[in-house]
Protein backbone atom coordinates (compact mmCIF):
# COMPACT_ATOMS: atom_id res chain seq x y z
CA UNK A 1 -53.62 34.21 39.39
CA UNK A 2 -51.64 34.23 43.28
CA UNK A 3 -50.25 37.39 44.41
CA UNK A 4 -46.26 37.95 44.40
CA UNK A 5 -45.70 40.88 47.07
CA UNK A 6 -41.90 41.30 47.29
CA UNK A 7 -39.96 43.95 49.41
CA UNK A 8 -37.71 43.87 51.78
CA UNK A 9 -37.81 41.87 55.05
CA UNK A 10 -40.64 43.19 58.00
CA UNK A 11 -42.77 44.82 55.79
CA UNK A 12 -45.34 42.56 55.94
CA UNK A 13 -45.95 40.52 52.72
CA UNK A 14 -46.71 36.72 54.32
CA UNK A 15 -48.95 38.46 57.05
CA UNK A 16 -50.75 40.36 54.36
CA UNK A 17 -51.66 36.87 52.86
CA UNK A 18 -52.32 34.93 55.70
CA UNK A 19 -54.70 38.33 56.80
CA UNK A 20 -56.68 37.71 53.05
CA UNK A 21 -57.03 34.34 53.26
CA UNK A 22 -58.43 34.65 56.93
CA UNK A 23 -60.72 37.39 55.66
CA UNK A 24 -61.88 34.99 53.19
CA UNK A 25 -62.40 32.38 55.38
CA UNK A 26 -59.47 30.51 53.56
CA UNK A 27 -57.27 28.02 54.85
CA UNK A 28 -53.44 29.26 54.30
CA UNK A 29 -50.38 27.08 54.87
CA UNK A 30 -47.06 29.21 54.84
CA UNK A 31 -43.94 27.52 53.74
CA UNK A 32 -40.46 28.56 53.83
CA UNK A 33 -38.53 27.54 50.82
CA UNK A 34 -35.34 26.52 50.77
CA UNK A 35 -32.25 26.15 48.56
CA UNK A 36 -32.40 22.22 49.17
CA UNK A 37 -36.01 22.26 47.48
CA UNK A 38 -36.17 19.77 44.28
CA UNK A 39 -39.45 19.82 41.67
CA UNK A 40 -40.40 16.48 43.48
CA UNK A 41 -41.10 17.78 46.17
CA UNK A 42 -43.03 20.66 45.24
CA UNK A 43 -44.95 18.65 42.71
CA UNK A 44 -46.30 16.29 46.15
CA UNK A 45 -46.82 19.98 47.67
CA UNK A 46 -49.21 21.26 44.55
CA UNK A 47 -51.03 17.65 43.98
CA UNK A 48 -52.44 18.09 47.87
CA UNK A 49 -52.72 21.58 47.30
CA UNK A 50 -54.94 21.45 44.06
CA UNK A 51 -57.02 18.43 45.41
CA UNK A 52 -57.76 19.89 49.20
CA UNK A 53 -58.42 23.58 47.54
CA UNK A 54 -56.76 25.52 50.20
CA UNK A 55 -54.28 28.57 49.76
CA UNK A 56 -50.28 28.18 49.92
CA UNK A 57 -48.00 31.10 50.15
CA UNK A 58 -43.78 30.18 49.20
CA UNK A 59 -42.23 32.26 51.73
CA UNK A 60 -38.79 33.53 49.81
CA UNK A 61 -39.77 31.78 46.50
CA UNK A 62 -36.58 33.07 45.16
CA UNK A 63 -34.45 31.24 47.48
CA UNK A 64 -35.09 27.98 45.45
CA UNK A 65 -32.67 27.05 42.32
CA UNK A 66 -33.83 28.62 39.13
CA UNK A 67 -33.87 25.22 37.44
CA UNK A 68 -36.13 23.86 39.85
CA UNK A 69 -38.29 27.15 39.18
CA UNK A 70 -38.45 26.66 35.61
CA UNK A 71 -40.15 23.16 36.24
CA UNK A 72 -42.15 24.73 38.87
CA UNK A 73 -43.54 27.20 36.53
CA UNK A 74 -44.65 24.80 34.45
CA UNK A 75 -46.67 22.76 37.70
CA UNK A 76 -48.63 26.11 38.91
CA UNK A 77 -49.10 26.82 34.91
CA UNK A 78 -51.26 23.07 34.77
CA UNK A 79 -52.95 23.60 37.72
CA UNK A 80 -53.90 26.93 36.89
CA UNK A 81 -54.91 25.90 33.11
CA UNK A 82 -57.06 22.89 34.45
CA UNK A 83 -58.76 25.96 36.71
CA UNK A 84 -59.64 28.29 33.60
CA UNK A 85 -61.41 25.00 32.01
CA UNK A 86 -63.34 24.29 35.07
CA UNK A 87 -62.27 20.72 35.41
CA UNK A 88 -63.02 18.92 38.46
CA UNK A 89 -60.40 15.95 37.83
CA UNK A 90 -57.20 16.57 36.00
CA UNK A 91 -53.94 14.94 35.20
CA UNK A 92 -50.77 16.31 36.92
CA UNK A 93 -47.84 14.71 36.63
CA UNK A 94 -48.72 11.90 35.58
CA UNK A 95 -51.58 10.95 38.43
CA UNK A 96 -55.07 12.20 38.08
CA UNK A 97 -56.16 14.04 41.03
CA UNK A 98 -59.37 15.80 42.27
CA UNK A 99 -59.33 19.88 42.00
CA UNK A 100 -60.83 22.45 43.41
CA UNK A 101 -61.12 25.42 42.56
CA UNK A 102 -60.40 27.35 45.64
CA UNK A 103 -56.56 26.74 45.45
CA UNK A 104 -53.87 29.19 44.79
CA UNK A 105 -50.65 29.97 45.14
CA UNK A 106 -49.20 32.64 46.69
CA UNK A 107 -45.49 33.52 46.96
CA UNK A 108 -43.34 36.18 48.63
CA UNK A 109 -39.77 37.58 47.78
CA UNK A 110 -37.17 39.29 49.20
CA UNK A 111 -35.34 40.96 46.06
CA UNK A 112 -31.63 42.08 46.14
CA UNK A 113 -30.78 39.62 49.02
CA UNK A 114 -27.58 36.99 49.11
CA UNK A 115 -28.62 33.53 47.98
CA UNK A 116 -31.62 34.69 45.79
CA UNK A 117 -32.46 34.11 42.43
CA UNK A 118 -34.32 36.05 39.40
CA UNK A 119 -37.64 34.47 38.75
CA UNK A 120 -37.70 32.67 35.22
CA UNK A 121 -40.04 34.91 33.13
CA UNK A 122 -42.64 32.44 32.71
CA UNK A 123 -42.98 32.28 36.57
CA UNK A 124 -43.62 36.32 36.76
CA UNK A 125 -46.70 35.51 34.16
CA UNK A 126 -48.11 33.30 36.26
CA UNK A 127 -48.36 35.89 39.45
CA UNK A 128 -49.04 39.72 40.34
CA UNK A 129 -46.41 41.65 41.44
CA UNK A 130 -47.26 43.22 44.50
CA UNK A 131 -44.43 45.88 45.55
CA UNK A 132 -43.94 45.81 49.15
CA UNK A 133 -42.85 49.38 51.24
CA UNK A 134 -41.34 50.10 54.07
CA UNK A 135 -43.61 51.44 56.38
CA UNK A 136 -44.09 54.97 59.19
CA UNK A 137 -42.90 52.98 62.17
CA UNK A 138 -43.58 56.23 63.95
CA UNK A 139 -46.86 56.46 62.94
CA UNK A 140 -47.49 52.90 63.71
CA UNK A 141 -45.53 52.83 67.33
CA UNK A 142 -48.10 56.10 67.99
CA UNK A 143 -51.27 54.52 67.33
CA UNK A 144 -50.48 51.37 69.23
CA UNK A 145 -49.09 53.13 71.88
CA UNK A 146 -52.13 55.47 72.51
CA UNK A 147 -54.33 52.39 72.65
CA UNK A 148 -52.36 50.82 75.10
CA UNK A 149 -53.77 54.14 77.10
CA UNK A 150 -50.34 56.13 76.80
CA UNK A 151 -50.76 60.06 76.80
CA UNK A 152 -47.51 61.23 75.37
CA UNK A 153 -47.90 58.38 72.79
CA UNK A 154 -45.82 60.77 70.20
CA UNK A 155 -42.74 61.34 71.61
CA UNK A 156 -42.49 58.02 73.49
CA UNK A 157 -43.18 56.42 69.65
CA UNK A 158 -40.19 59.13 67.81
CA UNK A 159 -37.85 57.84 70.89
CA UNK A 160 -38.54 54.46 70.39
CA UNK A 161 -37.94 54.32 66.59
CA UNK A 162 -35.14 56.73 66.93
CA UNK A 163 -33.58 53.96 69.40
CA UNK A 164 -34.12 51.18 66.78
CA UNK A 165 -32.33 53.60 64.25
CA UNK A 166 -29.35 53.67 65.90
CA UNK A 167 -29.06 50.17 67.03
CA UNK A 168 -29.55 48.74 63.55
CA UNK A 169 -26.94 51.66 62.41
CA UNK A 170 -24.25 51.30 64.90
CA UNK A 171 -24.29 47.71 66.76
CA UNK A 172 -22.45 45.13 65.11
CA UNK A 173 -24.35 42.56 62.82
CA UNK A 174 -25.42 39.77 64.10
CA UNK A 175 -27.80 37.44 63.06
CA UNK A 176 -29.80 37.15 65.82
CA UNK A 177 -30.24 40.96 65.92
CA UNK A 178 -33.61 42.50 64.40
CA UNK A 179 -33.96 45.85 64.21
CA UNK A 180 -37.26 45.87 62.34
CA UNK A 181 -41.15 46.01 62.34
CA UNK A 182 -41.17 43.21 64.58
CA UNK A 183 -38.75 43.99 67.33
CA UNK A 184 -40.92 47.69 67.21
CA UNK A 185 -43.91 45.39 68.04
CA UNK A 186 -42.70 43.46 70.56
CA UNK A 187 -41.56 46.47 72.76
CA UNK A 188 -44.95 48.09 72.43
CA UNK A 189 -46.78 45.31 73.41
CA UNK A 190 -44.74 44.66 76.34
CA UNK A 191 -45.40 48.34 77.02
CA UNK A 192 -49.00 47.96 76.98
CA UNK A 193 -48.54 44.75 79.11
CA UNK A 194 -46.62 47.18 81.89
CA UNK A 195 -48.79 50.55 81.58
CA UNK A 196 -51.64 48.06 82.42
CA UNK A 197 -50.01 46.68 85.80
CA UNK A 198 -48.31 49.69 86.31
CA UNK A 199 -50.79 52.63 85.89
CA UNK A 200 -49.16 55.54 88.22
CA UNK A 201 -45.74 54.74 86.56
CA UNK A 202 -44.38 57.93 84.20
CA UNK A 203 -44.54 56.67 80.98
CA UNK A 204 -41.06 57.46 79.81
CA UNK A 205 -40.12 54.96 82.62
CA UNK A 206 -42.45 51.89 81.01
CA UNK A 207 -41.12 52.23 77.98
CA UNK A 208 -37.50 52.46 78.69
CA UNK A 209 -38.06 49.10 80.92
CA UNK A 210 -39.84 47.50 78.11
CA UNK A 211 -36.67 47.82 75.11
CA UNK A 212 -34.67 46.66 78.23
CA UNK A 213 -36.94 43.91 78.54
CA UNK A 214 -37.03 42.81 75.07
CA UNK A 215 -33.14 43.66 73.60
CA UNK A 216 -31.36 42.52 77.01
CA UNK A 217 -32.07 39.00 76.44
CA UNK A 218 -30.13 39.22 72.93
């Protein structure tokens, strides 16, 4: 069985796969799925998939139509049966093709969003739910932020999370805004980048120039 992590958006569920697969010495292609997505094209995306044995995680699985999922179930369900038998050769879709048994599917979901669709419940037998959380940007921001060689790593990381906070809270929406995990990371690692040309420089200073550096540009 693949993995299903699902949460919301910068928490980390495709980077968690790609990290396991890497770990494993797996090769992982991420795709982005789409509402245009048809069972065709999926079924030419599983038949390579199956017969080159590498790892696949759907990036927002539930964006695709729920009648395509249905059929889709159905696709990872023969691959997946063909596995438990041990076959090396199998029929799918009509075309026998070469498996091995290193393949899986992986696939990641964004629940509660606009444009997405419950997963048909034979789909959800086919995968583990993984529940995605949130997590201590703080905490995160602190740790980085010390390694870059930063003494008041603490405060600087509440400030900078705090700022985030409010921008996500009060600025307009807009879709190029992100507010999230990964705008965090950029600022701290354009932090580091400055503490390390910049070493006399109060800290306070650094940081301020690096969310100036990174948001301004928006």
């Amino acid at each position: 069985l693949g993995g299903a992590p699902e949460g919301p958006a910068g928490t980390g569920k495709t980077e968690t796969t790609k990290d396991l697969a890497k770990a494993l010495a797996m090769q992982c292609i991420v795709f982005n799925c789409s509402e245009g997505l048809n069972y065709r094209a999926m079924e030419k995306f599983f038949k390579g998939l199956a017969s080159s044995g590498a790892w696949s995680c759907f990036d927002e699985f539930n964006r695709i139509d729920v009648e395509v999922l249905s059929v889709v179930a159905q696709q990872i369900l023969k691959i997946q049966q063909a596995k438990s038998a041990f076959k090396t050769k199998f029929i799918f879709e009509g075309t026998e093709i070469a498996l091995k048994d290193t393949c899986a599917v992986f696939i990641t979901m964004n629940p509660g969003y606009a444009g997405r669709s419950e997963l048909p419940d034979n789909l959800k037998a086919l995968f583990r739910p993984v529940a995605m959380m949130v997590p201590d940007y703080a905490m995160i921001a602190e740790i980085s932020l010390y390694s870059y060689g930063f003494v008041s790593a603490r405060s600087l990381a509440q400030k900078i999370v705090a700022t985030y906070k409010l921008c996500s809270e009060q600025l307009s929406s807009q879709d190029h805004y992100d507010y999230g995990m990964r705008a965090v990371k950029a600022v701290l690692k354009t932090a580091g980048n400055l503490k390390r040309v910049h070493r006399e420089e109060s800290e306070d200073i650094l940081v301020l120039r690096s969310i100036e550096d990174v948001n301004l540009p928006k």
